[in-house]
C-alpha atoms as a PDB file:
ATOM      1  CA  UNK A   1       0.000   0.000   0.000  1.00  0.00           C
ATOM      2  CA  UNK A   2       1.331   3.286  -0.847  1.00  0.00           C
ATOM      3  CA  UNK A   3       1.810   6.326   1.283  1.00  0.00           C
ATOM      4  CA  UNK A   4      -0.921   8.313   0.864  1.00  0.00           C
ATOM      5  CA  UNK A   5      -3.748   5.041   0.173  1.00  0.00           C
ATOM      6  CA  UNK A   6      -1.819   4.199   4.052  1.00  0.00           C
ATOM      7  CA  UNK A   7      -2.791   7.473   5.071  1.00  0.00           C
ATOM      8  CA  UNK A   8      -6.142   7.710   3.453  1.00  0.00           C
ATOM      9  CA  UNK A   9      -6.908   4.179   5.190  1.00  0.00           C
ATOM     10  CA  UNK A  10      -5.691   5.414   8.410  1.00  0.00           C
ATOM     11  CA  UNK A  11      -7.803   8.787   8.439  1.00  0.00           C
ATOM     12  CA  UNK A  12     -10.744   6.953   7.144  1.00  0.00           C
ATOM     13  CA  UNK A  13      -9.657   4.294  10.691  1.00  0.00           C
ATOM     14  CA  UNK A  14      -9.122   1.308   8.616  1.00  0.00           C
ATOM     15  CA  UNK A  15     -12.570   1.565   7.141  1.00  0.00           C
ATOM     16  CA  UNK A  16     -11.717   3.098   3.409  1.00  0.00           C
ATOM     17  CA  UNK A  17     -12.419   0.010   1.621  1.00  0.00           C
ATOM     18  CA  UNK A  18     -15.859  -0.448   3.391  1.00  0.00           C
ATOM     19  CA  UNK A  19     -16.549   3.087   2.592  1.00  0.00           C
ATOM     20  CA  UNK A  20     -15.808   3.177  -0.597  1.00  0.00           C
ATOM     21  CA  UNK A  21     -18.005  -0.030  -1.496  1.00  0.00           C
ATOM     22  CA  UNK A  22     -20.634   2.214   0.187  1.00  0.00           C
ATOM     23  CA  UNK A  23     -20.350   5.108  -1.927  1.00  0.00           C
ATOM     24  CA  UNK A  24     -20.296   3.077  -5.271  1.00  0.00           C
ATOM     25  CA  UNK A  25     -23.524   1.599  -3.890  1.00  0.00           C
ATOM     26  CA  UNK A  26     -25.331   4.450  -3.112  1.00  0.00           C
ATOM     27  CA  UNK A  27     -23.854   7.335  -5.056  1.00  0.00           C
ATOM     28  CA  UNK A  28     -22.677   5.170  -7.918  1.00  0.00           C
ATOM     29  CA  UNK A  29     -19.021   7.180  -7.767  1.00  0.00           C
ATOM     30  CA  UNK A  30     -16.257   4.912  -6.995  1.00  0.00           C
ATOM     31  CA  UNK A  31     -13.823   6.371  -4.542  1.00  0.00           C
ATOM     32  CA  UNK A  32     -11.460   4.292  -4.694  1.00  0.00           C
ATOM     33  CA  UNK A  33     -10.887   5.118  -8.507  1.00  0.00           C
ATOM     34  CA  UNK A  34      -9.704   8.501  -7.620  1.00  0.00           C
ATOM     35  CA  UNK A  35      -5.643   9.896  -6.987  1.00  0.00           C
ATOM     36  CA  UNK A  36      -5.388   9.041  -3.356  1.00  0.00           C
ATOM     37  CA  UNK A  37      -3.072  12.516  -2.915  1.00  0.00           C
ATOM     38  CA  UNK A  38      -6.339  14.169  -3.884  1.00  0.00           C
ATOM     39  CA  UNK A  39      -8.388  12.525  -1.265  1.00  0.00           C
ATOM     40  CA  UNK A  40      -5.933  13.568   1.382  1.00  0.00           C
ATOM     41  CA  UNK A  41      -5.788  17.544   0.550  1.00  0.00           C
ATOM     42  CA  UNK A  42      -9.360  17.652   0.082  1.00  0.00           C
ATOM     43  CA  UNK A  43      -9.874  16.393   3.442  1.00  0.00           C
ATOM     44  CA  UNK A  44      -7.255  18.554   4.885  1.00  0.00           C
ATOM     45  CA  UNK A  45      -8.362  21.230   2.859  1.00  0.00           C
ATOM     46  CA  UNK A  46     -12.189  21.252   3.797  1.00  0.00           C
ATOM     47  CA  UNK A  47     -13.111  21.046   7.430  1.00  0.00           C
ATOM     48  CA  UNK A  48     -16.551  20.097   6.762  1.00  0.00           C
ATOM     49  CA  UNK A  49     -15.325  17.417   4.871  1.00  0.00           C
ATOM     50  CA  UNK A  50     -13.510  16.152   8.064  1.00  0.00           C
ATOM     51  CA  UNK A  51     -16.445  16.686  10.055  1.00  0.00           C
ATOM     52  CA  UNK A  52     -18.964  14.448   7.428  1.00  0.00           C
ATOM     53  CA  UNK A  53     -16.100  11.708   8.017  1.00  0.00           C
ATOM     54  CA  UNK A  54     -16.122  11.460  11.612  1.00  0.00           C
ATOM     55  CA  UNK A  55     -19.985  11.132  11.234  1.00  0.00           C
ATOM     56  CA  UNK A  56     -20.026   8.523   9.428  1.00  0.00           C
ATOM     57  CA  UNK A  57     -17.203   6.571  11.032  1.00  0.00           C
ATOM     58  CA  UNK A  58     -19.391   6.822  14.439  1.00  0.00           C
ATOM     59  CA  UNK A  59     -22.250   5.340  12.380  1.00  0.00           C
ATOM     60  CA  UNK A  60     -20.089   2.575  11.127  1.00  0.00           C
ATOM     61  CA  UNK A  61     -19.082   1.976  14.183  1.00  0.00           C
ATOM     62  CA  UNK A  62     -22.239   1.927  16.364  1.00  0.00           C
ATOM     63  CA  UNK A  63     -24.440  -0.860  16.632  1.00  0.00           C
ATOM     64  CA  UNK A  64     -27.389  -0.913  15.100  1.00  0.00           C
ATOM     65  CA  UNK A  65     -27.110   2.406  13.299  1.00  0.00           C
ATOM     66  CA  UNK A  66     -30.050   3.040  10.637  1.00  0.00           C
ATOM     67  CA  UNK A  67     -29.223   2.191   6.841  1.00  0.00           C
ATOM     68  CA  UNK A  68     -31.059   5.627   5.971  1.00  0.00           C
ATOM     69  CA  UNK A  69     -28.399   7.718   8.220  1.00  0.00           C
ATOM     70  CA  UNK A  70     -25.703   5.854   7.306  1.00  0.00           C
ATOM     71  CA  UNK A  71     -26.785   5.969   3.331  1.00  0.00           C
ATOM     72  CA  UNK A  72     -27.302   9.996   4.052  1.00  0.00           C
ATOM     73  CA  UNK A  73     -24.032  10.534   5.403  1.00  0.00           C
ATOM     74  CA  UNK A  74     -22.363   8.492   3.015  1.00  0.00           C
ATOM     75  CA  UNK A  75     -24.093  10.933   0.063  1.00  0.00           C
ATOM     76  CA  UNK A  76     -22.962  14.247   2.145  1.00  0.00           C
ATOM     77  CA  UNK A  77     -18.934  13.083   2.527  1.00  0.00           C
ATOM     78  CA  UNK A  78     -18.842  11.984  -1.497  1.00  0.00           C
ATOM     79  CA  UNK A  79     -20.476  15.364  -2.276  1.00  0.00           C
ATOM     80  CA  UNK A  80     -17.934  17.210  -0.506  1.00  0.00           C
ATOM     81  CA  UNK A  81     -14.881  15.427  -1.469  1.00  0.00           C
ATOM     82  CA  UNK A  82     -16.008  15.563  -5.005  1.00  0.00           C
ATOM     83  CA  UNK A  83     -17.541  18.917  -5.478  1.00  0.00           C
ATOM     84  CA  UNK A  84     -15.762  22.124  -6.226  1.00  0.00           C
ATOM     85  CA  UNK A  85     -16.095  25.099  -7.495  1.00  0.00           C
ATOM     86  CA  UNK A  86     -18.939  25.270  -9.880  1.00  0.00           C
ATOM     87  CA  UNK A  87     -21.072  28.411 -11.685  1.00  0.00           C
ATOM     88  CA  UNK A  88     -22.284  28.980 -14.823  1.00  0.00           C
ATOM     89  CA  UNK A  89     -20.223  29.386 -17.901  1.00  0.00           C
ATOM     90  CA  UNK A  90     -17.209  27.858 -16.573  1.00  0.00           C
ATOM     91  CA  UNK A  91     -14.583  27.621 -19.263  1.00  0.00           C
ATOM     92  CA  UNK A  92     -16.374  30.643 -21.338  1.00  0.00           C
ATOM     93  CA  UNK A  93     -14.407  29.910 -24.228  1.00  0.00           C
ATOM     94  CA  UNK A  94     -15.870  26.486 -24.609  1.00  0.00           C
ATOM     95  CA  UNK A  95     -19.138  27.668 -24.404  1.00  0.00           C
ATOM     96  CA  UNK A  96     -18.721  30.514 -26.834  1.00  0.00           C
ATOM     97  CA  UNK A  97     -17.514  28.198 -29.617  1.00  0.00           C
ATOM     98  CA  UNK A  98     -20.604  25.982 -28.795  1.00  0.00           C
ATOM     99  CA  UNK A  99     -22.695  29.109 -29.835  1.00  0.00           C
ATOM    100  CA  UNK A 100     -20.406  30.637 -32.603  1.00  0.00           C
ATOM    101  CA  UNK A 101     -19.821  27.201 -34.322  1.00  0.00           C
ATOM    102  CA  UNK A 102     -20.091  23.868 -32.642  1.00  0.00           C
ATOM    103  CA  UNK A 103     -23.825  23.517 -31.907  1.00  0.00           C
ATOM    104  CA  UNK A 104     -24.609  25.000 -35.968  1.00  0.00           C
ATOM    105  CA  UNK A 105     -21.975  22.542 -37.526  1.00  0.00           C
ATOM    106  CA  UNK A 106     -24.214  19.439 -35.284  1.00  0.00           C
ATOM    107  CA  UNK A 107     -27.466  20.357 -36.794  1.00  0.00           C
ATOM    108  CA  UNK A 108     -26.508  20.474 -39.947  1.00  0.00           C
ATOM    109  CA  UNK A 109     -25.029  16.927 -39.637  1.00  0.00           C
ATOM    110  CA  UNK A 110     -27.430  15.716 -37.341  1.00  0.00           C
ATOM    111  CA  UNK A 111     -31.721  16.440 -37.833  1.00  0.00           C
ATOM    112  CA  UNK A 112     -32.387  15.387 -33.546  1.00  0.00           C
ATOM    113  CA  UNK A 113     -29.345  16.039 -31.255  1.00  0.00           C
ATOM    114  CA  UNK A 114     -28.951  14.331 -27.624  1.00  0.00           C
ATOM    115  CA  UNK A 115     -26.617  16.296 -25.893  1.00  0.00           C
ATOM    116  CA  UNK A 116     -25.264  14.851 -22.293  1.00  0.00           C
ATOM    117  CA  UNK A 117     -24.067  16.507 -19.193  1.00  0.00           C
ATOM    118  CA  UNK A 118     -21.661  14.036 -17.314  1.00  0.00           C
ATOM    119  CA  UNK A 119     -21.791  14.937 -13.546  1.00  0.00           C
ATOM    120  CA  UNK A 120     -23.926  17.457 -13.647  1.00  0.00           C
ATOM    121  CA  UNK A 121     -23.578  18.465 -10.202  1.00  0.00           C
ATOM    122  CA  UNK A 122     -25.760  21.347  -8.581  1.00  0.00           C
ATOM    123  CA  UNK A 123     -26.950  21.632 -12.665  1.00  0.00           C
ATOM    124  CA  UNK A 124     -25.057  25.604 -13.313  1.00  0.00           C
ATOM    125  CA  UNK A 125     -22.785  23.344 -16.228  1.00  0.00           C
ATOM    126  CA  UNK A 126     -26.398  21.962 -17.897  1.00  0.00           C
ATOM    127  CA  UNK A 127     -28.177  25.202 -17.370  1.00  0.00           C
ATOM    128  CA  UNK A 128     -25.555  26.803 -19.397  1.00  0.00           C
ATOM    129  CA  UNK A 129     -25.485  24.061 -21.965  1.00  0.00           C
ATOM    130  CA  UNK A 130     -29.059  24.480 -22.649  1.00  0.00           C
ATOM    131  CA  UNK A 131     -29.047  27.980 -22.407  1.00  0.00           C
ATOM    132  CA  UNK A 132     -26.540  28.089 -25.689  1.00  0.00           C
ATOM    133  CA  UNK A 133     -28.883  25.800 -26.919  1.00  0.00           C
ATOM    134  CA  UNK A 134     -32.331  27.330 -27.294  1.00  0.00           C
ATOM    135  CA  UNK A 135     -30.216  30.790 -28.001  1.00  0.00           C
ATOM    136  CA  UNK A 136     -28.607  28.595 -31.360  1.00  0.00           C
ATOM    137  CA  UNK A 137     -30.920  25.413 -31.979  1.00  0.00           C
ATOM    138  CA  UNK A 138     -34.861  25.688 -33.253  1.00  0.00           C
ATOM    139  CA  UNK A 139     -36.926  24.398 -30.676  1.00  0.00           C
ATOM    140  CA  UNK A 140     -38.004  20.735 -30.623  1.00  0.00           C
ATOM    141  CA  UNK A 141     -34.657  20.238 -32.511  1.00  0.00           C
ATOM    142  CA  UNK A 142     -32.274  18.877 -29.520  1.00  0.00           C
ATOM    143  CA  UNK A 143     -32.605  16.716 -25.924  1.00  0.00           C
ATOM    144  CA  UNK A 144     -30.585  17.316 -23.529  1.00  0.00           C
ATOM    145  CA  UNK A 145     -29.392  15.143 -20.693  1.00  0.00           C
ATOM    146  CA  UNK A 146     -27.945  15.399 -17.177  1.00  0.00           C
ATOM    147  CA  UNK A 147     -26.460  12.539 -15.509  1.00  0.00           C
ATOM    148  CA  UNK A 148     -25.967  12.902 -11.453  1.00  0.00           C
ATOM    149  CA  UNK A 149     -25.979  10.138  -9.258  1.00  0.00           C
ATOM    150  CA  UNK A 150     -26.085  12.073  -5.731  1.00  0.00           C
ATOM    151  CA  UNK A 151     -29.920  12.727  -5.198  1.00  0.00           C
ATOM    152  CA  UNK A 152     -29.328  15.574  -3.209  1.00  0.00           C
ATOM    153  CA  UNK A 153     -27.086  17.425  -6.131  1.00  0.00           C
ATOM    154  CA  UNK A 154     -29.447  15.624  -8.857  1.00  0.00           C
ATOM    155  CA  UNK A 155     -32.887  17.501  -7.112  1.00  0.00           C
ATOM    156  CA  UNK A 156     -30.943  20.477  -6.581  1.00  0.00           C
ATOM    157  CA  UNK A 157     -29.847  20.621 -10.139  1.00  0.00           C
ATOM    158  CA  UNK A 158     -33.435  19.882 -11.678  1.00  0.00           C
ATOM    159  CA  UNK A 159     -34.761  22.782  -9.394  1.00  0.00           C
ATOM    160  CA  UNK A 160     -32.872  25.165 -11.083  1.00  0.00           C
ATOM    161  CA  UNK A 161     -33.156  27.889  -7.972  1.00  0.00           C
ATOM    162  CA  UNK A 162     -29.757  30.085  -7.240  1.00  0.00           C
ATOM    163  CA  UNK A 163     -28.463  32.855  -4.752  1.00  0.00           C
ATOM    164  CA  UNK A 164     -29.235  36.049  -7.079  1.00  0.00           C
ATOM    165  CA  UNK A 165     -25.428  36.933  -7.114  1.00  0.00           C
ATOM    166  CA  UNK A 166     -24.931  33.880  -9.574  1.00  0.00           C
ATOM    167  CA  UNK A 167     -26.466  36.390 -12.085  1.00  0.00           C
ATOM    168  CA  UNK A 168     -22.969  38.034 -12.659  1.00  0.00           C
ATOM    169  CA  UNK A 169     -21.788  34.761 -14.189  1.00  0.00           C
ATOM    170  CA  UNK A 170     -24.803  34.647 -17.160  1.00  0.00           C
ATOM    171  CA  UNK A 171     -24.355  37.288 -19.676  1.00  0.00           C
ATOM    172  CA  UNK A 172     -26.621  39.590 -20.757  1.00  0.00           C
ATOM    173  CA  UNK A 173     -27.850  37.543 -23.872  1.00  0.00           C
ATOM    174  CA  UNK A 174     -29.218  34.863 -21.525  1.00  0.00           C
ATOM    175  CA  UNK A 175     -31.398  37.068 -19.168  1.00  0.00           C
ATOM    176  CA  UNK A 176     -34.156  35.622 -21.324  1.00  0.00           C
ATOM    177  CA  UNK A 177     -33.611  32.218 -20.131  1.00  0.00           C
ATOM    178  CA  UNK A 178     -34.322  33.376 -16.237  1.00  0.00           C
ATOM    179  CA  UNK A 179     -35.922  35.067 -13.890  1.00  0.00           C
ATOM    180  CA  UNK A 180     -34.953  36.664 -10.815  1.00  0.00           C
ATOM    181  CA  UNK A 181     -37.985  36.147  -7.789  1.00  0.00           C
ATOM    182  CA  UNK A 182     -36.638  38.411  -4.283  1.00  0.00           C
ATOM    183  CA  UNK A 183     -33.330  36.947  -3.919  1.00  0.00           C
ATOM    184  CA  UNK A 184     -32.901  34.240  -6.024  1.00  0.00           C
ATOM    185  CA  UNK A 185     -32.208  33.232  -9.461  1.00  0.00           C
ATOM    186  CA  UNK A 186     -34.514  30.723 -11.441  1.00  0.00           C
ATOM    187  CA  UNK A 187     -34.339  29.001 -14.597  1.00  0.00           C
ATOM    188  CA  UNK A 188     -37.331  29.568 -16.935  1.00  0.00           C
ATOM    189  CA  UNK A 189     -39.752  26.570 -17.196  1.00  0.00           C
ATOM    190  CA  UNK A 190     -39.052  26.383 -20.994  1.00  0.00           C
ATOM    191  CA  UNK A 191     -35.190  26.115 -20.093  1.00  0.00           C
ATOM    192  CA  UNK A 192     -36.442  23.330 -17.968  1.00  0.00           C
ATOM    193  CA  UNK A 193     -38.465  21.228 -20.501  1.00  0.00           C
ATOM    194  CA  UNK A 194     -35.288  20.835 -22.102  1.00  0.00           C
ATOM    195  CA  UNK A 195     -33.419  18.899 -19.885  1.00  0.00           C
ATOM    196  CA  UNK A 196     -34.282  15.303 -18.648  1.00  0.00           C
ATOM    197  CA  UNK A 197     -31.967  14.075 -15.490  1.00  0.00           C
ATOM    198  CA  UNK A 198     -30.752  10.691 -15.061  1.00  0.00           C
ATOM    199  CA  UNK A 199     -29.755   8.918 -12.345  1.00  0.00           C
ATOM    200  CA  UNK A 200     -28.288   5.995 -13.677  1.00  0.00           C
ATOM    201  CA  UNK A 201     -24.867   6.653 -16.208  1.00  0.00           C
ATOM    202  CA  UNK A 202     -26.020   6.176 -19.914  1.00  0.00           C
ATOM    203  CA  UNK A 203     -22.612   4.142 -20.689  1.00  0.00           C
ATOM    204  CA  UNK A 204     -24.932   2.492 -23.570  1.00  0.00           C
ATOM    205  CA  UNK A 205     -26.022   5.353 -25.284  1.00  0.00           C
ATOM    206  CA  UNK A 206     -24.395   7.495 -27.585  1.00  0.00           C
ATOM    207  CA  UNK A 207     -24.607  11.068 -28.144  1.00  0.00           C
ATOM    208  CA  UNK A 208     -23.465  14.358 -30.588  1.00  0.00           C
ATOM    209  CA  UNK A 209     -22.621  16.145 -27.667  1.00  0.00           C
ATOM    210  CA  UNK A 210     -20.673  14.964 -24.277  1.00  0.00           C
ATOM    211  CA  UNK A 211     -19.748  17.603 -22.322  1.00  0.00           C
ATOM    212  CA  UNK A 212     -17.229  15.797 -18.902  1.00  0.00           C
ATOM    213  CA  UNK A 213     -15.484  18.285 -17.898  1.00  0.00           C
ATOM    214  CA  UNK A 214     -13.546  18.358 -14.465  1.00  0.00           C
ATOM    215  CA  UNK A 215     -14.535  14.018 -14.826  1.00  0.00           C
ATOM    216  CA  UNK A 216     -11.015  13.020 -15.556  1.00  0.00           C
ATOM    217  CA  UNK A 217      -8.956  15.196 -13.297  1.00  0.00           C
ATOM    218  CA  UNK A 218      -9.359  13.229  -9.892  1.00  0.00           C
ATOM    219  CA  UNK A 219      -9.014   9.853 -11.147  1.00  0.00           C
ATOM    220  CA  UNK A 220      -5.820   7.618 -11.187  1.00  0.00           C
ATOM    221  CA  UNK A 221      -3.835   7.806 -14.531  1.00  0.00           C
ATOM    222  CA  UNK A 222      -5.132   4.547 -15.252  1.00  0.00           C
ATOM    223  CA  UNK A 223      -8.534   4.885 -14.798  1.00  0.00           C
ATOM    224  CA  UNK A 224      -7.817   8.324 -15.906  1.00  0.00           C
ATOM    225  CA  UNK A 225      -7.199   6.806 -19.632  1.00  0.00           C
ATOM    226  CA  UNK A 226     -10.304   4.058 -19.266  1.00  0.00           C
ATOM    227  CA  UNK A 227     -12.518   6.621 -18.580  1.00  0.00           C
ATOM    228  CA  UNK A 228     -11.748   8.878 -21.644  1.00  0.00           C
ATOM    229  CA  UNK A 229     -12.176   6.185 -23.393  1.00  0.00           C
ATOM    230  CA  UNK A 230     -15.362   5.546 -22.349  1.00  0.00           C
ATOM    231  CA  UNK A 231     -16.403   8.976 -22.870  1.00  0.00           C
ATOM    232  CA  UNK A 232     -15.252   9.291 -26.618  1.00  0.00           C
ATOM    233  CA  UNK A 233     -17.094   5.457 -27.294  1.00  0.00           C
ATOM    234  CA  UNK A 234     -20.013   7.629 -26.096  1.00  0.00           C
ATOM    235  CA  UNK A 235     -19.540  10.265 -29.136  1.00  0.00           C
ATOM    236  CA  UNK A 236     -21.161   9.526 -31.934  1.00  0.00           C
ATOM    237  CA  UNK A 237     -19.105   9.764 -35.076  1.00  0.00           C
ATOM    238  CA  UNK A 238     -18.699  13.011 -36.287  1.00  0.00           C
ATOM    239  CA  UNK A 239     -19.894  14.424 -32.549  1.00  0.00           C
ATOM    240  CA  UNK A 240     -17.458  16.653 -29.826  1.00  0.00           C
ATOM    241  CA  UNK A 241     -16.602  15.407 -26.707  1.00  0.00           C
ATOM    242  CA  UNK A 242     -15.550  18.321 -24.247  1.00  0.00           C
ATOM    243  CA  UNK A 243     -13.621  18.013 -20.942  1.00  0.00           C
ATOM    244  CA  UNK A 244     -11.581  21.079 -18.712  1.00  0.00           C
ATOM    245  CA  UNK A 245      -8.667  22.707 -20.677  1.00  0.00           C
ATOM    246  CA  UNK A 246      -6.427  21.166 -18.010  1.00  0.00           C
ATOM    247  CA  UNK A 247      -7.640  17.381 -18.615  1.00  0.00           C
ATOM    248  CA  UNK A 248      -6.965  17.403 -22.385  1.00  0.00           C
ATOM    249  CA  UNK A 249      -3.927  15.870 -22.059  1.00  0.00           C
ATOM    250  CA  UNK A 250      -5.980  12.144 -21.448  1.00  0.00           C
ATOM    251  CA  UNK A 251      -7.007  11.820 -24.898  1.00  0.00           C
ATOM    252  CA  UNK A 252      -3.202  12.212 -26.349  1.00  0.00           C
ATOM    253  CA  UNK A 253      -3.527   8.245 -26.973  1.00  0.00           C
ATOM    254  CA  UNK A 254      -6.418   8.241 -28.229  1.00  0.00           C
ATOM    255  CA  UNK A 255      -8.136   8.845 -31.473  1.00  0.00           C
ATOM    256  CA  UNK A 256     -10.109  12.018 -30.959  1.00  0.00           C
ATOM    257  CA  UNK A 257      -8.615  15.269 -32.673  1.00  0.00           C
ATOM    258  CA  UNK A 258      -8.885  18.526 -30.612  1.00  0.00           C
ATOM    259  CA  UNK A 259     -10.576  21.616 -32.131  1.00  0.00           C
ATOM    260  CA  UNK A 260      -7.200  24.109 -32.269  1.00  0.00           C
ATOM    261  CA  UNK A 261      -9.056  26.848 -31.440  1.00  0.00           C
ATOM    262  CA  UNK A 262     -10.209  25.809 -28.169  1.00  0.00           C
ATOM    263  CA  UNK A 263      -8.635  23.817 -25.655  1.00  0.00           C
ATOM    264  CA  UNK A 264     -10.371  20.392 -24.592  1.00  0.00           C
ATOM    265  CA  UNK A 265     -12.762  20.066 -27.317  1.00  0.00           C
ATOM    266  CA  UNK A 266     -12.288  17.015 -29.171  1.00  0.00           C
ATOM    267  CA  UNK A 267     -13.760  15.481 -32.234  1.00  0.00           C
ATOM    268  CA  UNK A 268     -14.068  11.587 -31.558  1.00  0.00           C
ATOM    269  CA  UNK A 269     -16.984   9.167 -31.581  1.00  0.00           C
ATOM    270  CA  UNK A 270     -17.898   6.221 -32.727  1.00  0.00           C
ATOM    271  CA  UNK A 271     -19.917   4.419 -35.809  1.00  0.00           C
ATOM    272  CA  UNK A 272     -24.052   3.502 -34.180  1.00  0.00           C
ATOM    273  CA  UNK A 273     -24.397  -0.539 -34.737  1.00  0.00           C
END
């Protein structure tokens, strides 16, 4: 075992491997997958990360402790160690070329696009997506989709409510798309009819659109390069996969070309059977 899965096991008090069956059980993310130097800053780096751990490790080890509580607290330390900053229009340049050119050269290839949001989180990253969307696509033209396996991210997502401040991130061409009610941002109801969230990950299905981004960047370098793979198999050919500027670098080995104008936006995909 190496140093930091010895430390991980001993902060976690010997109970890492039971915890991380428990989180691919209930949240469907696999903790174990991830860089085990990551795990240990985030804890160190986010008290309230600590204090979910020592929760559940007193639930673990009581007797008799309810599978509910123990299923909740589970949910609350994976959604901390997993997720960071987040707001809408991350990566602007990404989501500029979507509306400039990447989302016009798909429908004219494509007549009905599916268009996925891996990880969706608290739903600012799919919000944004569709926003582009019904600003470049005719209506009834595209389906988008939002996978999220932690309930309490998934429901927060498909509610679409923010703190007013996250305004400031949307531009102006967008105000359309929302509304603002006292002090909090909402996401129109058309916006919303857009969007279908899934709880279970659509490995089978294929799509003209992936957008992982910040997916890659925690995992091992192994399961770092599986899991690109995965994502481009789930691009169908003549699609874009996109992931962060900073994970590009995964899909060197791989056959998917990056647009050279922006960084992390590939065109890869596969052949439908």
């Amino acid at each position: 075992m190496a140093g930091a899965e010895r430390r991980l096991d001993a902060i976690f008090g010997g109970r890492f491997g039971q915890v991380c069956r428990l989180a691919e059980e209930i949240t469907g993310y696999r903790l174990g997958d991830l860089d085990p130097d990551y795990l240990v800053h985030r804890l160190s780096l986010r008290p309230e990360a600590g204090m979910a751990l020592n929760v559940l490790k007193g639930l673990l080890e009581a007797s008799g402790s309810r599978r509910q509580r123990i299923e909740d607290a589970v949910s609350k330390l994976v959604e901390i160690l997993l997720v960071g900053t987040t707001g809408f229009f991350r990566h602007p340049e990404q989501f500029e070329w979507l509306r400039k050119q990447g989302l016009t050269k798909l429908a004219e290839r494509f007549r009905e696009l599916r268009l996925l949001s891996m990880g969706s989180s608290t739903g600012e990253e799919v919000w944004s997506l569709a926003m582009v969307a019904a600003d470049v696509l005719a209506w009834g033209s595209y389906k988008i989709y939002a996978y999220e396996p932690i309930e309490s991210l998934r429901k927060s997502a498909q509610e679409g409510r923010y703190e007013r401040i996250k305004i400031n991130e949307i531009d102006n061409i967008y105000n359309k798309y929302i509304k603002i009610d006292k002090s909090y941002l909402i996401v129109s109801v058309d916006l919303k009819r857009s969007v279908e969230f899934l709880a279970e990950p659509p490995m089978d299905q294929r799509f003209h659109l992936v957008m992982a981004r910040n997916w890659l960047y925690y995992l091992r370098g192994e399961r770092a390069r599986e899991w690109a793979e995965r994502l481009c198999g789930m691009v169908m050919l003549g699609g874009y996969l996109i992931v962060a500027p900073q994970e590009a670098g995964y899909l060197d080995s791989l056959e998917a070309e990056e647009i050279g104008e922006v960084r992390g936006v590939f065109n890869c995909g596969e052949a439908l059977p």
